[in-house]
Each structure stands twice: as structure tokens, then as C-alpha cells.
C-alpha atoms as a PDB file:
ATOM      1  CA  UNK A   1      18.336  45.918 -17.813  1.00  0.00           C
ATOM      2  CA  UNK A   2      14.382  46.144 -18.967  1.00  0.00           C
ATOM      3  CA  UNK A   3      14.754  49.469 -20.056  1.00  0.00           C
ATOM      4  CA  UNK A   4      17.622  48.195 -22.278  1.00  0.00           C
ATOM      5  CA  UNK A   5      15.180  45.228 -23.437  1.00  0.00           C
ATOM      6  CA  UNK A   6      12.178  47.619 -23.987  1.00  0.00           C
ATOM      7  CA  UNK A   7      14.683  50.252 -25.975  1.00  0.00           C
ATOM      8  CA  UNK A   8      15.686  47.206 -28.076  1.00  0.00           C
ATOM      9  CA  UNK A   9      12.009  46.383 -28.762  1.00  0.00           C
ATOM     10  CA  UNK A  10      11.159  49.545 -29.947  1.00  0.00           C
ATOM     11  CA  UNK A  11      14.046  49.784 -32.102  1.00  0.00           C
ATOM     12  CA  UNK A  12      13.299  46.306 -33.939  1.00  0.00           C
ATOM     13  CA  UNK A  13       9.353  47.227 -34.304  1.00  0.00           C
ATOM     14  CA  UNK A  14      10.244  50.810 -35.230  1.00  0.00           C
ATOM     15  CA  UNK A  15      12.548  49.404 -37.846  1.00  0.00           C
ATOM     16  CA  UNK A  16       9.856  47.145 -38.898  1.00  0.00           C
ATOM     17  CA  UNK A  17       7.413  49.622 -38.997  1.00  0.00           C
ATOM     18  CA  UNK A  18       9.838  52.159 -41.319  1.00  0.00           C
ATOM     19  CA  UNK A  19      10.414  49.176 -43.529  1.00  0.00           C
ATOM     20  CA  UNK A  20       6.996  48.308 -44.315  1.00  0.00           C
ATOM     21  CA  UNK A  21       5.526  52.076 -45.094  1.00  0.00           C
ATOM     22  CA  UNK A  22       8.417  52.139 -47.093  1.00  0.00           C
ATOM     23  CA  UNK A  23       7.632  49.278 -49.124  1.00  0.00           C
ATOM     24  CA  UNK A  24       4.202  49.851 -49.397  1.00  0.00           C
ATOM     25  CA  UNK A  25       5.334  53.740 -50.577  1.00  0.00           C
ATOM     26  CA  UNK A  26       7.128  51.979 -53.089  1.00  0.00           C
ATOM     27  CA  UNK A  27       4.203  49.870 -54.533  1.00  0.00           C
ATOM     28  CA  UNK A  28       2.046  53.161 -55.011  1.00  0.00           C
ATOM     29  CA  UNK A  29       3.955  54.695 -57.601  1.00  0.00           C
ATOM     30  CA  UNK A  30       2.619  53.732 -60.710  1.00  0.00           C
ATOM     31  CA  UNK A  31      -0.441  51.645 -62.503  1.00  0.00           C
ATOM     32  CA  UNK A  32       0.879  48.871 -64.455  1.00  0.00           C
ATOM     33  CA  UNK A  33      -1.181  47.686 -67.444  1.00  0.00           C
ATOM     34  CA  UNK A  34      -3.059  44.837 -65.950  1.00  0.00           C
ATOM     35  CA  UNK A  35      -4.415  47.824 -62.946  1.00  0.00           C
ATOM     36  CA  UNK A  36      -5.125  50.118 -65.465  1.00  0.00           C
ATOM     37  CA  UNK A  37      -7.391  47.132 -67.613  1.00  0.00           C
ATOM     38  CA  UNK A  38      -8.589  46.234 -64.000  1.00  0.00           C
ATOM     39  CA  UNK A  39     -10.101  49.686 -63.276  1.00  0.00           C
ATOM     40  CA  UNK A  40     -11.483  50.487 -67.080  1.00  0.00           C
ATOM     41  CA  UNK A  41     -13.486  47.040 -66.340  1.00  0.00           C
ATOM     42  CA  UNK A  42     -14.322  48.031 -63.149  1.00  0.00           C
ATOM     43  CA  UNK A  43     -16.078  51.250 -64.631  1.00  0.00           C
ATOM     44  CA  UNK A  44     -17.232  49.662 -67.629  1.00  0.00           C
ATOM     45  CA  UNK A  45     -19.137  47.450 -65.177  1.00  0.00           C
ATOM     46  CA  UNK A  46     -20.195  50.014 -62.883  1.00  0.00           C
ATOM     47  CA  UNK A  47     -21.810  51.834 -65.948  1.00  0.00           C
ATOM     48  CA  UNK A  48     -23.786  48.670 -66.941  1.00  0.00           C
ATOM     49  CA  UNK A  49     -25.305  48.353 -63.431  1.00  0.00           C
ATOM     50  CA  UNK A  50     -26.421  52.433 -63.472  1.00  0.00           C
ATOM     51  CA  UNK A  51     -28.216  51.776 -67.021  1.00  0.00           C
ATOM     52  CA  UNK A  52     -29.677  48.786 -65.708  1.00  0.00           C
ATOM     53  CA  UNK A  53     -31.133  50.670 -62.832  1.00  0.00           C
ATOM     54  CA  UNK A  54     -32.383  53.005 -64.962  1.00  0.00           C
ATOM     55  CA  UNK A  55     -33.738  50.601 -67.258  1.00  0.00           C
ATOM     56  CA  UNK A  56     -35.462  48.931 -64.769  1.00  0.00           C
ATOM     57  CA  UNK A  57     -36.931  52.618 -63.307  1.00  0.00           C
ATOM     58  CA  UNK A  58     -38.170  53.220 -66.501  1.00  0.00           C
ATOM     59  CA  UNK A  59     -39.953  49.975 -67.625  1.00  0.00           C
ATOM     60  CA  UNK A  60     -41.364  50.555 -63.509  1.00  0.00           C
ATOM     61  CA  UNK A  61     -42.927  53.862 -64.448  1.00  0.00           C
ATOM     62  CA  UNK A  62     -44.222  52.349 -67.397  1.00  0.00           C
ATOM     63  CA  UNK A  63     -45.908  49.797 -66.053  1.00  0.00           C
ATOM     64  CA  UNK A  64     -47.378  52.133 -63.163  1.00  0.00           C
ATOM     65  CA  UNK A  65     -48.527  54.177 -65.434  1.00  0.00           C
ATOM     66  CA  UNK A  66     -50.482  51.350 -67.823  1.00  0.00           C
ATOM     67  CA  UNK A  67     -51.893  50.013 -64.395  1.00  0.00           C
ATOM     68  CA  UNK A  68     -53.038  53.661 -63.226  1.00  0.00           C
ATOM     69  CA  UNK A  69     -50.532  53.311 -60.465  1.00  0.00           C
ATOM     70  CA  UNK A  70     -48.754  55.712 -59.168  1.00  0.00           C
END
């Protein structure tokens, strides 16, 4: 009898299991608009962040080399 319990277990989690990667699968297939505008911001910000790094390296190498510093 608890191997019949356990076997039924596994079959509803199994099934459960097959279900969701299935329907996450299915979500993956392709960008809709609004993901696609999501990601091109996402980038556009990343590249604003890099150039103000870089600003900011530049204006520091600037100023170390007014002050001698180094």
C-alpha cells in the first residue's frame, strides 16, 4: 500500500514538474515589443553609466595632474 502511495506521488509531482518546464519552454520563444524596448533601455542605460565612468576617470586624471598628483 505505501509503495502504491509513493508511486502516486511521484506521478502527480512528475506531472507537475513536466507541466511547468513546459510552460516556461513555451514563454521563451519569442521577444515581444515591450522586451525588446525593455532591453534597448537597458543598454542605452548601461552605456550612460560606462561614459560616466569614464568621464569621471578623466576629469580624475585631470585634476591629479593640475595638483602634481599622481
Amino acid at each position: 500500500m505505501r509503495k502504491l502511495i509513493n508511486n502516486r506521488i511521484f506521478n502527480v509531482l512528475f506531472a507537475l514538474l513536466l507541466a511547468l518546464s513546459v510552460g516556461m519552454l513555451a514563454g521563451c520563444e519569442d521577444q515581444g515589443p515591450a522586451e525588446e524596448a525593455g532591453e534597448n533601455i537597458d543598454e542605452a542605460m548601461e552605456e550612460a553609466g560606462d561614459s560616466m565612468e569614464d568621464a569621471a576617470d578623466e576629469a580624475e586624471d585631470e585634476v591629479d595632474d593640475a595638483t602634481g598628483g599622481g
